[in-house]
N, C-alpha and C. Protein backbone atom coordinates (compact mmCIF):
# COMPACT_ATOMS: atom_id res chain seq x y z
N UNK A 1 98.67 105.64 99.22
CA UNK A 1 98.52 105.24 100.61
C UNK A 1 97.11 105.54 101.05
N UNK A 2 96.72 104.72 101.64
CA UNK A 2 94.80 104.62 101.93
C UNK A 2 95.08 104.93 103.59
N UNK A 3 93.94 105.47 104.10
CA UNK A 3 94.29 105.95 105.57
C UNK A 3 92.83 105.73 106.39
N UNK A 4 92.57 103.95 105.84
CA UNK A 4 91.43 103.36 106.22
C UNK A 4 92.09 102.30 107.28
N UNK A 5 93.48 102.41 107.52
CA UNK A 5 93.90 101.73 108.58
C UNK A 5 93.49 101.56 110.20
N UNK A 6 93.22 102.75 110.35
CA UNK A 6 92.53 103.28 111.51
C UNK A 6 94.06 102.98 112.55
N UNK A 7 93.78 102.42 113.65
CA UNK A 7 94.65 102.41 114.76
C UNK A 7 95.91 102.02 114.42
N UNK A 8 96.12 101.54 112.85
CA UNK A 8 97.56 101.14 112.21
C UNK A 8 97.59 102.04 111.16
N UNK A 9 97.85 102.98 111.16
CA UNK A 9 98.18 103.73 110.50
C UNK A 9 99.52 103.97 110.76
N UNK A 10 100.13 103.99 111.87
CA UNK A 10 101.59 104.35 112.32
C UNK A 10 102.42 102.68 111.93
N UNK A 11 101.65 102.09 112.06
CA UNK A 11 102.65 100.59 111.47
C UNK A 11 102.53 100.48 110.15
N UNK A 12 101.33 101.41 109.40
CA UNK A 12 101.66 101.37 107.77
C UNK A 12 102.54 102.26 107.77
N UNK A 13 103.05 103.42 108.07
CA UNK A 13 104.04 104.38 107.93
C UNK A 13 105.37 103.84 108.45
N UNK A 14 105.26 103.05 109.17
CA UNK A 14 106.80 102.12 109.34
C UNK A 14 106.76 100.85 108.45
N UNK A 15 105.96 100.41 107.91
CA UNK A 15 105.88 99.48 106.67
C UNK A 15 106.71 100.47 105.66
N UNK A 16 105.63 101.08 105.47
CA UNK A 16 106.13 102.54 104.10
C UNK A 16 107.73 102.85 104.38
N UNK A 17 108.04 103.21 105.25
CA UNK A 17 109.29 103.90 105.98
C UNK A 17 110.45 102.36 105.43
N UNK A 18 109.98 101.17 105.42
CA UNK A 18 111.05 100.24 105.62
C UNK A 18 111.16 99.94 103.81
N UNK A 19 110.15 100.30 102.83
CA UNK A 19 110.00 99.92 101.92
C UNK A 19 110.92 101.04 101.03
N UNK A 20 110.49 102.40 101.91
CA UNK A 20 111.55 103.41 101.17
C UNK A 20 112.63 103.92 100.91
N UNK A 21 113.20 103.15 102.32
CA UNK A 21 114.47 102.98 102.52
C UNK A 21 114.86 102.00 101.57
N UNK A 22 114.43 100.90 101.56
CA UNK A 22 114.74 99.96 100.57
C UNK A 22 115.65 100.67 99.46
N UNK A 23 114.41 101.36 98.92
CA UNK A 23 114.59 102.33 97.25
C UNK A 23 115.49 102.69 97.89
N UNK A 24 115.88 103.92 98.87
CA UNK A 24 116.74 105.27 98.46
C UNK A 24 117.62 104.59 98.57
N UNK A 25 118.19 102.81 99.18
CA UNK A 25 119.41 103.13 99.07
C UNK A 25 119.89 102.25 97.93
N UNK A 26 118.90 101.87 96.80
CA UNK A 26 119.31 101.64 95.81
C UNK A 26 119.42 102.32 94.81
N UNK A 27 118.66 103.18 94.87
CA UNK A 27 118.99 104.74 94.54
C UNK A 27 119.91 105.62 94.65
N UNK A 28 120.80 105.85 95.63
CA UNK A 28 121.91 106.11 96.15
C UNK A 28 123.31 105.28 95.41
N UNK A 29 123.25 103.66 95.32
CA UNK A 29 123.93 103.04 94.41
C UNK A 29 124.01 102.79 92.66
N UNK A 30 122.53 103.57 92.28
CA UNK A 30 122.32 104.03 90.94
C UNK A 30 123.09 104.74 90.27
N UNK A 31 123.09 105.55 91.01
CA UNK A 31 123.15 107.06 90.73
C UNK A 31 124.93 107.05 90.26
N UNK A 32 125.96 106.62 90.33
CA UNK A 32 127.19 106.68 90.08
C UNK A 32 126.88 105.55 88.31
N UNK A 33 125.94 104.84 88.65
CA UNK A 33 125.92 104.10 87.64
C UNK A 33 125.63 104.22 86.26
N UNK A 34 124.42 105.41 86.77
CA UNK A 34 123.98 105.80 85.49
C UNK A 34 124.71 107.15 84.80
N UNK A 35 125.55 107.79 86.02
CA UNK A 35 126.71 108.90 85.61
C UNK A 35 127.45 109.18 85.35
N UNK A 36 128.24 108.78 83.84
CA UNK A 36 129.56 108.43 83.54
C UNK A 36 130.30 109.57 84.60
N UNK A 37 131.52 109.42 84.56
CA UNK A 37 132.35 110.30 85.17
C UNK A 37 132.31 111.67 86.35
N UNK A 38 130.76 110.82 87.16
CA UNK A 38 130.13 111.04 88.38
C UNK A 38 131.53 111.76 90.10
N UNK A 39 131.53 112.94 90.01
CA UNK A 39 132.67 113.28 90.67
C UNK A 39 132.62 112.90 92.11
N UNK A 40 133.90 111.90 92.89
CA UNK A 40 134.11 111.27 93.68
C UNK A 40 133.38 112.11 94.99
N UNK A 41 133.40 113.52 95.24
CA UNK A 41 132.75 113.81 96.61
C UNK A 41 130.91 113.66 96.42
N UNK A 42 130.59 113.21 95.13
CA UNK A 42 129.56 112.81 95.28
C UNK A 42 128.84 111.47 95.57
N UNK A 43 130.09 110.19 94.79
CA UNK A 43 130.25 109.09 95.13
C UNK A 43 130.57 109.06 96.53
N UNK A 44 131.03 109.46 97.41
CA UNK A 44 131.60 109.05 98.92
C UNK A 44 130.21 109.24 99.52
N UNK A 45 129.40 110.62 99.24
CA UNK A 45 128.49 110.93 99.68
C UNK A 45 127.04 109.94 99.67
N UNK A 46 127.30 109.26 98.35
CA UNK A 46 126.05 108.57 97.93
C UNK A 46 126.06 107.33 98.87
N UNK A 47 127.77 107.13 98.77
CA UNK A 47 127.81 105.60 99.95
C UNK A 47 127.43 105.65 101.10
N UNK A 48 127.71 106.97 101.30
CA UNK A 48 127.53 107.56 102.96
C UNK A 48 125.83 107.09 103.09
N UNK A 49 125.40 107.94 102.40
CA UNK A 49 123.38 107.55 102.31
C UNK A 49 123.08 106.09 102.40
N UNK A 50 124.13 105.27 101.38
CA UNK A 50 123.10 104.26 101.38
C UNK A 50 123.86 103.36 102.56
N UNK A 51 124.40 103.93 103.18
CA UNK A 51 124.65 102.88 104.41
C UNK A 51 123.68 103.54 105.54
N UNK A 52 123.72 104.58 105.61
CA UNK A 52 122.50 105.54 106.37
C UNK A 52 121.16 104.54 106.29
N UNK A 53 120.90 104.29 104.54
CA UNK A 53 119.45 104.18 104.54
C UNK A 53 119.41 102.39 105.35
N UNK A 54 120.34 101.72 104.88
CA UNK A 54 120.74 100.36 105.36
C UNK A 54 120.79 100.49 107.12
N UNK A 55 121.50 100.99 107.66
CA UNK A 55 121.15 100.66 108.98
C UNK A 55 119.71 101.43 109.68
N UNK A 56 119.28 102.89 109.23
CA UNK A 56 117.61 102.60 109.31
C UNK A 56 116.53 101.26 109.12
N UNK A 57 117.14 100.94 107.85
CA UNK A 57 116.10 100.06 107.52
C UNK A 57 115.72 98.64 108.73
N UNK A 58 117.68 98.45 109.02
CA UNK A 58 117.77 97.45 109.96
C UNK A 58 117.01 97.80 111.01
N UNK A 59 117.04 98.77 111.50
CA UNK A 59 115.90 99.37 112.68
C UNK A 59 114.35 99.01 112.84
N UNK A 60 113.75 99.37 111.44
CA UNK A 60 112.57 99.47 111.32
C UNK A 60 112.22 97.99 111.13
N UNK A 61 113.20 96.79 110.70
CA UNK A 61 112.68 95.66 110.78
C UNK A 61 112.68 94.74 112.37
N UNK A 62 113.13 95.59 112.98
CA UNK A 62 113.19 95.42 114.21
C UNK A 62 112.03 95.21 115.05
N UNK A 63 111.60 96.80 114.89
CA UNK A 63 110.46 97.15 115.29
C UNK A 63 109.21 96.11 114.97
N UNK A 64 109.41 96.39 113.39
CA UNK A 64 108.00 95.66 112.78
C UNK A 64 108.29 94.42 113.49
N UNK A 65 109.60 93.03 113.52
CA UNK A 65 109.18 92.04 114.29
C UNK A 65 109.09 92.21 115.68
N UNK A 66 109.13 93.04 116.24
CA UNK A 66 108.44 92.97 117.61
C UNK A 66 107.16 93.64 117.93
N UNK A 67 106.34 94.37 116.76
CA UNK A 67 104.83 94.30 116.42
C UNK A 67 104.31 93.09 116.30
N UNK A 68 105.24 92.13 115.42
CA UNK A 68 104.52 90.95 114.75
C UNK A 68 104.50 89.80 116.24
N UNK A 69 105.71 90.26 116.60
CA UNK A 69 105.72 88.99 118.13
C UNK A 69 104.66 89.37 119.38
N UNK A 70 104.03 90.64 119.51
CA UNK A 70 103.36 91.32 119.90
C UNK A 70 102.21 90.72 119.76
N UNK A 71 101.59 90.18 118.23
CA UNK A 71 100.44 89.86 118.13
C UNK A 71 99.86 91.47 117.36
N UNK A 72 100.50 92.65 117.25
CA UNK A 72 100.16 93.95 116.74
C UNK A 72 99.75 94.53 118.01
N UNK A 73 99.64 94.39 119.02
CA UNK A 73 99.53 95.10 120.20
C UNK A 73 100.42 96.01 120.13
N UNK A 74 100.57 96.77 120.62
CA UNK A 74 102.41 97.72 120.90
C UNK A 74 101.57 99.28 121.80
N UNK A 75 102.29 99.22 123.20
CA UNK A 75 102.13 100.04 124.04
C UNK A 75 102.14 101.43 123.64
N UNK A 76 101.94 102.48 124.48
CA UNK A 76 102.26 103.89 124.02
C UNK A 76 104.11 104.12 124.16
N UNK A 77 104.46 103.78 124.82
CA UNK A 77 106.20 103.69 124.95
C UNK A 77 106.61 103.06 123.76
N UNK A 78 106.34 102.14 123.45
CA UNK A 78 106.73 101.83 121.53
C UNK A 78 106.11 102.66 120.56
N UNK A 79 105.04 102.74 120.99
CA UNK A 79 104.27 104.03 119.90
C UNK A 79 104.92 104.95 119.51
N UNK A 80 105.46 105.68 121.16
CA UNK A 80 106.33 106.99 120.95
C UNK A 80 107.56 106.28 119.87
N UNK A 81 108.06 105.56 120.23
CA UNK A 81 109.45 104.90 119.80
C UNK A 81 109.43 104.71 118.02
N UNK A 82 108.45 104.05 117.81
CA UNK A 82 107.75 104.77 116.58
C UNK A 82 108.29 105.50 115.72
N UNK A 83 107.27 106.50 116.18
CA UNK A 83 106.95 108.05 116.04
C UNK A 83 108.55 108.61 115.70
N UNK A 84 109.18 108.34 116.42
CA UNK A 84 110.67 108.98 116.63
C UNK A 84 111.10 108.44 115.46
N UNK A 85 111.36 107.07 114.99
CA UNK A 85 112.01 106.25 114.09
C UNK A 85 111.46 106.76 112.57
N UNK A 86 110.33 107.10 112.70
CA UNK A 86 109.71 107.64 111.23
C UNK A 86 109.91 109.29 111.26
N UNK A 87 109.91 109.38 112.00
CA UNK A 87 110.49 111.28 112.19
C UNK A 87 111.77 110.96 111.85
N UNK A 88 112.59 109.95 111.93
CA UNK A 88 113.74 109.83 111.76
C UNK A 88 114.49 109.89 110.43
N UNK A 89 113.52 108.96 109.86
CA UNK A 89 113.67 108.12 108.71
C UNK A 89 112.89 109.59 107.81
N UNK A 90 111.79 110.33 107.87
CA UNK A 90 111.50 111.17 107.09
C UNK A 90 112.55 112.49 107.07
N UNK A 91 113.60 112.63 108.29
CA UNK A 91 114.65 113.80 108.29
C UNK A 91 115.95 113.35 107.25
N UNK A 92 115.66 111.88 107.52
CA UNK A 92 116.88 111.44 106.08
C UNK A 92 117.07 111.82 105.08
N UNK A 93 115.40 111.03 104.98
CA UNK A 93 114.90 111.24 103.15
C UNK A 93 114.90 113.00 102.38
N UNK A 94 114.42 113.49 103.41
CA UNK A 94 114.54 115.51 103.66
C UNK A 94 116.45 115.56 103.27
N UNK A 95 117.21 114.79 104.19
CA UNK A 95 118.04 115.48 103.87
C UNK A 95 119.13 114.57 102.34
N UNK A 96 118.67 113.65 102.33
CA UNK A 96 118.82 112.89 100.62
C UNK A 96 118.10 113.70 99.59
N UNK A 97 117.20 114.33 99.95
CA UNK A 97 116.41 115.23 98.89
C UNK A 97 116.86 116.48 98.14
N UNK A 98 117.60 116.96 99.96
CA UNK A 98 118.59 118.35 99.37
C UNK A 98 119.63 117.73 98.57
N UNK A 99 120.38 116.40 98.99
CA UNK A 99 121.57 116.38 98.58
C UNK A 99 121.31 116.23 97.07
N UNK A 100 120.13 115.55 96.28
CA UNK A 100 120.07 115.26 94.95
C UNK A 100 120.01 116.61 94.52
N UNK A 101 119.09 117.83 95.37
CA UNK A 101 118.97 118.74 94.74
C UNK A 101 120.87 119.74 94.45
N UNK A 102 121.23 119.39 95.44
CA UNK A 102 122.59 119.77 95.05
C UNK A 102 123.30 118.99 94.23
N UNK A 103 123.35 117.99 94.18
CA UNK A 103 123.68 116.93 92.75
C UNK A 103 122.95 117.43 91.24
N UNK A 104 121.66 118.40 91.18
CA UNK A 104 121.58 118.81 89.79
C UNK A 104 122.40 119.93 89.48
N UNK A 105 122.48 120.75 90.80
CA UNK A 105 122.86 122.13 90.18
C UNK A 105 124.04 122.24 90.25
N UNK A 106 125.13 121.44 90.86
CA UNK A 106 126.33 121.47 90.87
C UNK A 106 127.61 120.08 90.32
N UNK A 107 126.77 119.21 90.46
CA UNK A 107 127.70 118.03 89.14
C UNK A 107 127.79 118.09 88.15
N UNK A 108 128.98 118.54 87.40
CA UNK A 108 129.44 118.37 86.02
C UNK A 108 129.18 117.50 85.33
N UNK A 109 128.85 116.44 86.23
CA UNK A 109 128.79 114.84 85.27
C UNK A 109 127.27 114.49 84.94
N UNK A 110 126.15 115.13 86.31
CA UNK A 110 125.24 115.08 85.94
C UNK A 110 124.76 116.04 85.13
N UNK A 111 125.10 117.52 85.26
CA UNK A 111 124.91 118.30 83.96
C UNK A 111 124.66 117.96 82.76
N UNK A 112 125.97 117.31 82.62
CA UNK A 112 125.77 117.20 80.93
C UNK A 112 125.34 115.42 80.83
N UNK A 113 124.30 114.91 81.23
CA UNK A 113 123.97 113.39 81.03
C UNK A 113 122.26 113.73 81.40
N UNK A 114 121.95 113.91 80.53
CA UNK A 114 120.55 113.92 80.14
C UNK A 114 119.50 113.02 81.23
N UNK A 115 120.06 111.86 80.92
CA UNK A 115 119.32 110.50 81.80
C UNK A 115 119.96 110.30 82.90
N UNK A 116 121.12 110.77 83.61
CA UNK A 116 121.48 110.96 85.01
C UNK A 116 120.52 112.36 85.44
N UNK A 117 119.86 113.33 84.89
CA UNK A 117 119.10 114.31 85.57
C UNK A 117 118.10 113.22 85.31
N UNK A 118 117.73 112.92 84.28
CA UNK A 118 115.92 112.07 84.70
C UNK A 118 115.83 111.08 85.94
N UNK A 119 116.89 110.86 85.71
CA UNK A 119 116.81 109.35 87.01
C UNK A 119 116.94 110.19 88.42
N UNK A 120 117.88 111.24 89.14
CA UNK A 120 117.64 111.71 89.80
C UNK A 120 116.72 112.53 90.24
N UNK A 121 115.82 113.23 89.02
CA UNK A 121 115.10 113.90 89.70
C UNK A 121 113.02 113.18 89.95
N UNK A 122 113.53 111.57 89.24
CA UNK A 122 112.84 110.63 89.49
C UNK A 122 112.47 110.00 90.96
N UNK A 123 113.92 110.17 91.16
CA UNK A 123 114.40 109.43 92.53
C UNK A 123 113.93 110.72 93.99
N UNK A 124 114.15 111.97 93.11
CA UNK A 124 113.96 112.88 94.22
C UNK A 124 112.06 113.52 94.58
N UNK A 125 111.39 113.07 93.21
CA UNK A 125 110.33 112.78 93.37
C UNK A 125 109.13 111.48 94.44
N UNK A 126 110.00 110.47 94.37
CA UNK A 126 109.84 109.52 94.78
C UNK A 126 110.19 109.37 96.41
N UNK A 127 111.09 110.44 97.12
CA UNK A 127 111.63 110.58 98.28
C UNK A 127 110.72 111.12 98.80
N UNK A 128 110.55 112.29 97.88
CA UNK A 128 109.26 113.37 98.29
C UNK A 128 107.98 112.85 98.66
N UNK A 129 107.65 112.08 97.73
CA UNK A 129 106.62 111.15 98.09
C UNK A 129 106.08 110.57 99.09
N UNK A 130 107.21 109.87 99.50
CA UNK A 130 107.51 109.15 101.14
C UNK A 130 107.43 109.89 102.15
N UNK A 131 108.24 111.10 102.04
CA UNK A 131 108.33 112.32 102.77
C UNK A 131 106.87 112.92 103.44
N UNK A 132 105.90 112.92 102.35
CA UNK A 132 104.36 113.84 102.29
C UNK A 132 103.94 112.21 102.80
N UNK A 133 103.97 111.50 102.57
CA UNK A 133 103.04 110.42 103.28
C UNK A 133 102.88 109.83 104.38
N UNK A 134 104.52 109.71 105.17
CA UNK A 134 104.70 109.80 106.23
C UNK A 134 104.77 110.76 107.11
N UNK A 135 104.62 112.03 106.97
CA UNK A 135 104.28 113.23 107.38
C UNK A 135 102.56 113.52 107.61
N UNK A 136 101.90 113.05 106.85
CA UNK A 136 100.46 113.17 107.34
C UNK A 136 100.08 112.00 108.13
N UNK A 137 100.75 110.64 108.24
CA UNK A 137 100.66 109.48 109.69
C UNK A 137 100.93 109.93 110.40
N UNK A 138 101.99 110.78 110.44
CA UNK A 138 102.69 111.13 111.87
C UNK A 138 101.58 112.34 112.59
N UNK A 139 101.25 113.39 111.57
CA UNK A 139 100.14 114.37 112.36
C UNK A 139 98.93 113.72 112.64
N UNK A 140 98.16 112.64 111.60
CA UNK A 140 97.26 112.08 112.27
C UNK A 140 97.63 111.37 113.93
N UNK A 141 98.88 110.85 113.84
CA UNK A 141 99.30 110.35 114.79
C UNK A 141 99.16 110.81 116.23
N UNK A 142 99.68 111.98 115.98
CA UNK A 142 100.05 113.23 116.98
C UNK A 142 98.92 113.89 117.47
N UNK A 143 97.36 114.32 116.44
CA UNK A 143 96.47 114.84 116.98
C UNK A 143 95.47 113.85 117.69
N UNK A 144 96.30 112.23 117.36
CA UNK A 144 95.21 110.99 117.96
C UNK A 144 95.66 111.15 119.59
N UNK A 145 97.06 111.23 119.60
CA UNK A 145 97.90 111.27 120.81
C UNK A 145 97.65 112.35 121.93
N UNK A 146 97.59 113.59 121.04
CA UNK A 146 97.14 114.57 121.81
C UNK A 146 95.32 114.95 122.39
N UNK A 147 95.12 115.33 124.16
CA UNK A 147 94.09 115.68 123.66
C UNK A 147 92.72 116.44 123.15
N UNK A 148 91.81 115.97 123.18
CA UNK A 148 91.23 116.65 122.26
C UNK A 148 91.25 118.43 122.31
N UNK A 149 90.16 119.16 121.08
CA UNK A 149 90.51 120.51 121.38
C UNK A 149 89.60 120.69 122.90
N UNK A 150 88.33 120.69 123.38
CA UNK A 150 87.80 120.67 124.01
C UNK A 150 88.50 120.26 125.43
N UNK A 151 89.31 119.42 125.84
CA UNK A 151 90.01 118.97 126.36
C UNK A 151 91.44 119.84 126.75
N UNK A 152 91.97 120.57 125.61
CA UNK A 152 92.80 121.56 125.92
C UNK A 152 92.21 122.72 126.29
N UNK A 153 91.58 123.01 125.75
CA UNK A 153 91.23 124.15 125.93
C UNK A 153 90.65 124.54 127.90
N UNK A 154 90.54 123.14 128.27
CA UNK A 154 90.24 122.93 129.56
C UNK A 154 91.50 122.76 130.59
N UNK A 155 92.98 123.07 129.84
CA UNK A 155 93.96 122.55 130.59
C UNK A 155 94.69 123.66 131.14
């Protein structure tokens, strides 16, 4: 991720945000696939996510077409609105992250399947990813929003 966007930097992080969702929730439907005899409270759980990641995603394409009908204009009241939706979407992925991490240390099925741990902890790399990238848009975001130090320090 390049952060030569300048004033779109928060619409590449909801680009990013709509692309990652994509993955996790095919990732989420992997994951029983590649796990023979994958135990059912983990399957309910995985469905649970990827309908999670599915109606986020529906969100964020929302947004983006009413950037695009915008012309890319978008007020500070959508900005914030934003901001919220990718804070949103990064508390997911945070909490899909724990759940894989509890999927290594406690599935029997992934235990013993060699290439069900590679693929998950592929997948949990890849969350992470998203996680750290949309987390530094959002603080650039936040210290653009806020202002300056000179400026506080005057308040």
């Amino acid at each position: 991720m390049q952060f030569y966007y300048g004033s779109q930097n928060l619409l590449r992080a909801l680009d990013e945000a709509e692309f990652w969702k994509h993955q996790e929730s095919e990732h989420a439907g992997l994951i029983p696939i590649v796990t023979p005899g994958l135990e059912e409270e983990y399957i309910h759980r995985l469905e649970h996510f990827s309908i999670g990641f599915t109606y986020i995603g529906t969100k964020i394409v929302r947004y983006l077409e009413s950037v695009v009908r915008s012309g890319g204009t978008i007020g500070e009241d959508i900005c914030q609105k934003i901001v919220e939706l990718v804070n949103e979407c990064v508390e997911q992925s945070k909490s899909f992250v724990e759940f894989l991490l509890e999927l290594l240390k406690n599935s029997k099925a992934v235990h013993h399947s060699t290439a069900s741990q590679v693929v998950v902890n592929h997948m949990m790399r890849e969350s992470q990813y998203f996680i750290g990238i949309d987390q530094l848009i959002l603080q650039a975001q936040n210290a653009r929003i806020l202002p300056s130090p000179q400026v506080r320090s005057r308040l």
